[in-house]
Protein backbone atom coordinates (compact mmCIF):
# COMPACT_ATOMS: atom_id res chain seq x y z
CA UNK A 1 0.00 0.00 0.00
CA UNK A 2 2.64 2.32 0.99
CA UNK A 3 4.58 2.14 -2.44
CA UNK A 4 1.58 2.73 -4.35
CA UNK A 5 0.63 5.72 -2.45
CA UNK A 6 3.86 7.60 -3.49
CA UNK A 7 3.80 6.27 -7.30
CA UNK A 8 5.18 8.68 -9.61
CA UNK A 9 7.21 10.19 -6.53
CA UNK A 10 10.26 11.84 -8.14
CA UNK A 11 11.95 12.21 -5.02
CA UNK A 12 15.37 10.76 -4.81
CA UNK A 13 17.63 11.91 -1.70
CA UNK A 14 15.53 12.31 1.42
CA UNK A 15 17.30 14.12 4.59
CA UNK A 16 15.51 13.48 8.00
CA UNK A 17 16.53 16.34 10.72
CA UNK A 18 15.16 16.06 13.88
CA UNK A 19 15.04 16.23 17.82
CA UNK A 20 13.53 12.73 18.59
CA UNK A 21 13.51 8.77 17.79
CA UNK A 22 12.70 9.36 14.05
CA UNK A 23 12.51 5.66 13.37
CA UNK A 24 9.18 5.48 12.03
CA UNK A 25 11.11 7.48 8.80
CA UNK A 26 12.13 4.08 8.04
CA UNK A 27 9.08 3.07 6.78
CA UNK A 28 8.51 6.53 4.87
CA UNK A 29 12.07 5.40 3.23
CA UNK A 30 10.78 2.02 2.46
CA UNK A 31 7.93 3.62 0.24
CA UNK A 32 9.75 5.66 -1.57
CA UNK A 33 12.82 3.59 -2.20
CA UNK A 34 9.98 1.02 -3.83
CA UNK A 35 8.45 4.03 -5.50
CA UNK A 36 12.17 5.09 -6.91
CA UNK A 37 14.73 3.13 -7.02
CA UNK A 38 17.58 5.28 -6.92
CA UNK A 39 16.68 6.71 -3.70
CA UNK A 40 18.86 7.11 -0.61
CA UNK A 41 18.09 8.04 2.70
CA UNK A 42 20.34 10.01 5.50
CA UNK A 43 18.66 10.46 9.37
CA UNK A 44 20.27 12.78 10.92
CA UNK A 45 18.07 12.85 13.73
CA UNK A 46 19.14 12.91 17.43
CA UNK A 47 17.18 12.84 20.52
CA UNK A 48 16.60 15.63 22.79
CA UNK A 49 18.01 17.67 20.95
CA UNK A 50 17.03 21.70 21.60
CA UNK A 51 15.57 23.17 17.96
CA UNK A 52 18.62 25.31 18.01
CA UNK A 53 20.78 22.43 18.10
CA UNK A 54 18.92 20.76 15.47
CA UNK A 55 19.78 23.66 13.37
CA UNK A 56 23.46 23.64 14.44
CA UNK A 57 24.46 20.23 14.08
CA UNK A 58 22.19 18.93 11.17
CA UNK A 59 21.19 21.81 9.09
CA UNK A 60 24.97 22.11 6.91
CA UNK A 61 25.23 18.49 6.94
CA UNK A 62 21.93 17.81 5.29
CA UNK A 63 22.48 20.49 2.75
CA UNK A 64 25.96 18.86 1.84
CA UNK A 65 23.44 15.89 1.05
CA UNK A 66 21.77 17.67 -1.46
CA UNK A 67 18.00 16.23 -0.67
CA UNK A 68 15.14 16.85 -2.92
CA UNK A 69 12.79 15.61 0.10
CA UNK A 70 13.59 16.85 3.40
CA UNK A 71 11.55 15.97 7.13
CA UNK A 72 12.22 18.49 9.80
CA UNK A 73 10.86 17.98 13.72
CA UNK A 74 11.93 20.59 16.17
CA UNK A 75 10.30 21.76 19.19
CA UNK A 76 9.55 18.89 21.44
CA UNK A 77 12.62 18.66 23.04
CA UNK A 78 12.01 22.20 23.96
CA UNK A 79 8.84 21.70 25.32
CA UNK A 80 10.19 18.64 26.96
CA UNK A 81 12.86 20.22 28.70
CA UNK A 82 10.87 23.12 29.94
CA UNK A 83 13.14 25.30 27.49
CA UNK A 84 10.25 26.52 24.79
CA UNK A 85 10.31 29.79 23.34
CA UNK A 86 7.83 29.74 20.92
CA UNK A 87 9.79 33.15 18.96
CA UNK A 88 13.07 30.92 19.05
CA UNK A 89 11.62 28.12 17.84
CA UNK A 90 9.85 29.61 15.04
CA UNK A 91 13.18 31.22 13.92
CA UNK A 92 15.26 28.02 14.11
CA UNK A 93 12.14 26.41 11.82
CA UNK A 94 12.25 29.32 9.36
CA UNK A 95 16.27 28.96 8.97
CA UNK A 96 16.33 25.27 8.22
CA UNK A 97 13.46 25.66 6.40
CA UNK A 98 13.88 28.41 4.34
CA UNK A 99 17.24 26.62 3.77
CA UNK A 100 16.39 23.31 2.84
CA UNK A 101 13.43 25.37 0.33
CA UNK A 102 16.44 27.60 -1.37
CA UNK A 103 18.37 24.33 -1.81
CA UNK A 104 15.60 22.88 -4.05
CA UNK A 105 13.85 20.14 -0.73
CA UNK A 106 10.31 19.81 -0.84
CA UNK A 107 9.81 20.18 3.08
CA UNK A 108 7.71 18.51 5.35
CA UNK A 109 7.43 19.16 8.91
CA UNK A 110 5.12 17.13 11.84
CA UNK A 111 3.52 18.20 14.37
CA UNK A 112 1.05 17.26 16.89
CA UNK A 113 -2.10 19.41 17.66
CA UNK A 114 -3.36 18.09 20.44
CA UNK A 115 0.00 17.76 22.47
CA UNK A 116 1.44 20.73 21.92
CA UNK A 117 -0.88 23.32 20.29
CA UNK A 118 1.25 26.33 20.58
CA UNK A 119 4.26 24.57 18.83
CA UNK A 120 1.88 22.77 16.33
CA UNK A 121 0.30 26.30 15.09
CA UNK A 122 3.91 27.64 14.56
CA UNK A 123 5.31 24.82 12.67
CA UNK A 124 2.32 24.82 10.52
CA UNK A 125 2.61 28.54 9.73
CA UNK A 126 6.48 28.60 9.25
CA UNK A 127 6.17 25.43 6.93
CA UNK A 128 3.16 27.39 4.85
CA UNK A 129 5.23 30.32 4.94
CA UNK A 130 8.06 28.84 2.97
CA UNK A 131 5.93 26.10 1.13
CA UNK A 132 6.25 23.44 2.77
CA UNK A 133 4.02 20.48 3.62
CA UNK A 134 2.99 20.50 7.63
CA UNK A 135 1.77 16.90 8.63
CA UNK A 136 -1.03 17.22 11.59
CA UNK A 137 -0.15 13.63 13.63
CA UNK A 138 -3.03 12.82 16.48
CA UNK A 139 -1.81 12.81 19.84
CA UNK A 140 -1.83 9.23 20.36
CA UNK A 141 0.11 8.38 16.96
CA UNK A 142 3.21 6.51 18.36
CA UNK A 143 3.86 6.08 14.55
CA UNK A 144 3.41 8.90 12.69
CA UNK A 145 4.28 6.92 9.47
CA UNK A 146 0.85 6.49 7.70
CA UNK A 147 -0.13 9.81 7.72
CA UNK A 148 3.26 11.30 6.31
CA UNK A 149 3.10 8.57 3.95
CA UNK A 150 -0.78 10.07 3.62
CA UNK A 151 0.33 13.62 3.24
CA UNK A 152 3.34 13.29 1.33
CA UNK A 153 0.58 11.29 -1.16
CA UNK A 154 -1.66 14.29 -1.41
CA UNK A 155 0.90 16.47 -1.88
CA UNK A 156 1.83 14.34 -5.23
CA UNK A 157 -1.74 14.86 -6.64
């Protein structure tokens, strides 16, 4: 099911940047290797990592990669470590964004709604704001997998 969803997917070097366990991108690599064969995948991802850390230690090495498909999460860790500053964390989004976007990445950000509102709304306007494609994952998705796999789908139509 999952490589039919993303038929026609043109994407070929997918960078993964993030502040948590991001293994559920393996199955979101899975699809799209069977959707393109030439496809590689790189997870930078670390846990607990602050959003301006993200940016720090992940943002230059996943342009060096030279992705057409880039996921970024960033905020949690914030959150989680009582560290969130909502203006920060929008500004670390909007560089690595706005990066990734100049470099030629489709973008797609998560974020959960009803976990952390606040840092949901602002990932959903910084991704809009630079064209990217913000995933909305329900609070009790352990794997957020299907409905990246869902959205990255619609975004193909």
């Amino acid at each position: 099911m999952s490589a039919s969803m993303l038929a026609g997917a043109r994407w070929k070097r997918l960078v993964i940047l993030g502040d948590s366990d991001m293994s559920w991108t393996d199955r979101i690599s899975a699809a799209l290797a069977a959707a393109q064969p030439e496809f590689e995948a790189f997870n930078l991802a670390r846990r607990n990592l602050l959003a301006a850390e993200v940016r720090i230690t992940q943002l230059t090495p996943a342009l060096e990669l030279k992705p057409d498909l880039a996921i970024v999460v960033a905020g949690g860790s914030d959150i989680a470590r009582g560290e969130f500053n909502p203006a920060l964390v929008r500004s670390e989004l909007s560089v690595m964004i706005s990066a990734l976007r100049a470099a030629g990445a489709d973008v797609l950000t998560l974020a959960w709604p009803e976990r952390h509102p606040e840092l949901a709304m602002l990932t959903a306007e910084v991704t809009k704001k630079f064209g990217g494609i913000c995933c909305a994952s329900s609070s009790d998705a352990a794997d957020p997998a299907a409905e990246v796999l869902r959205a990255l789908a619609a975004f193909l139509r």
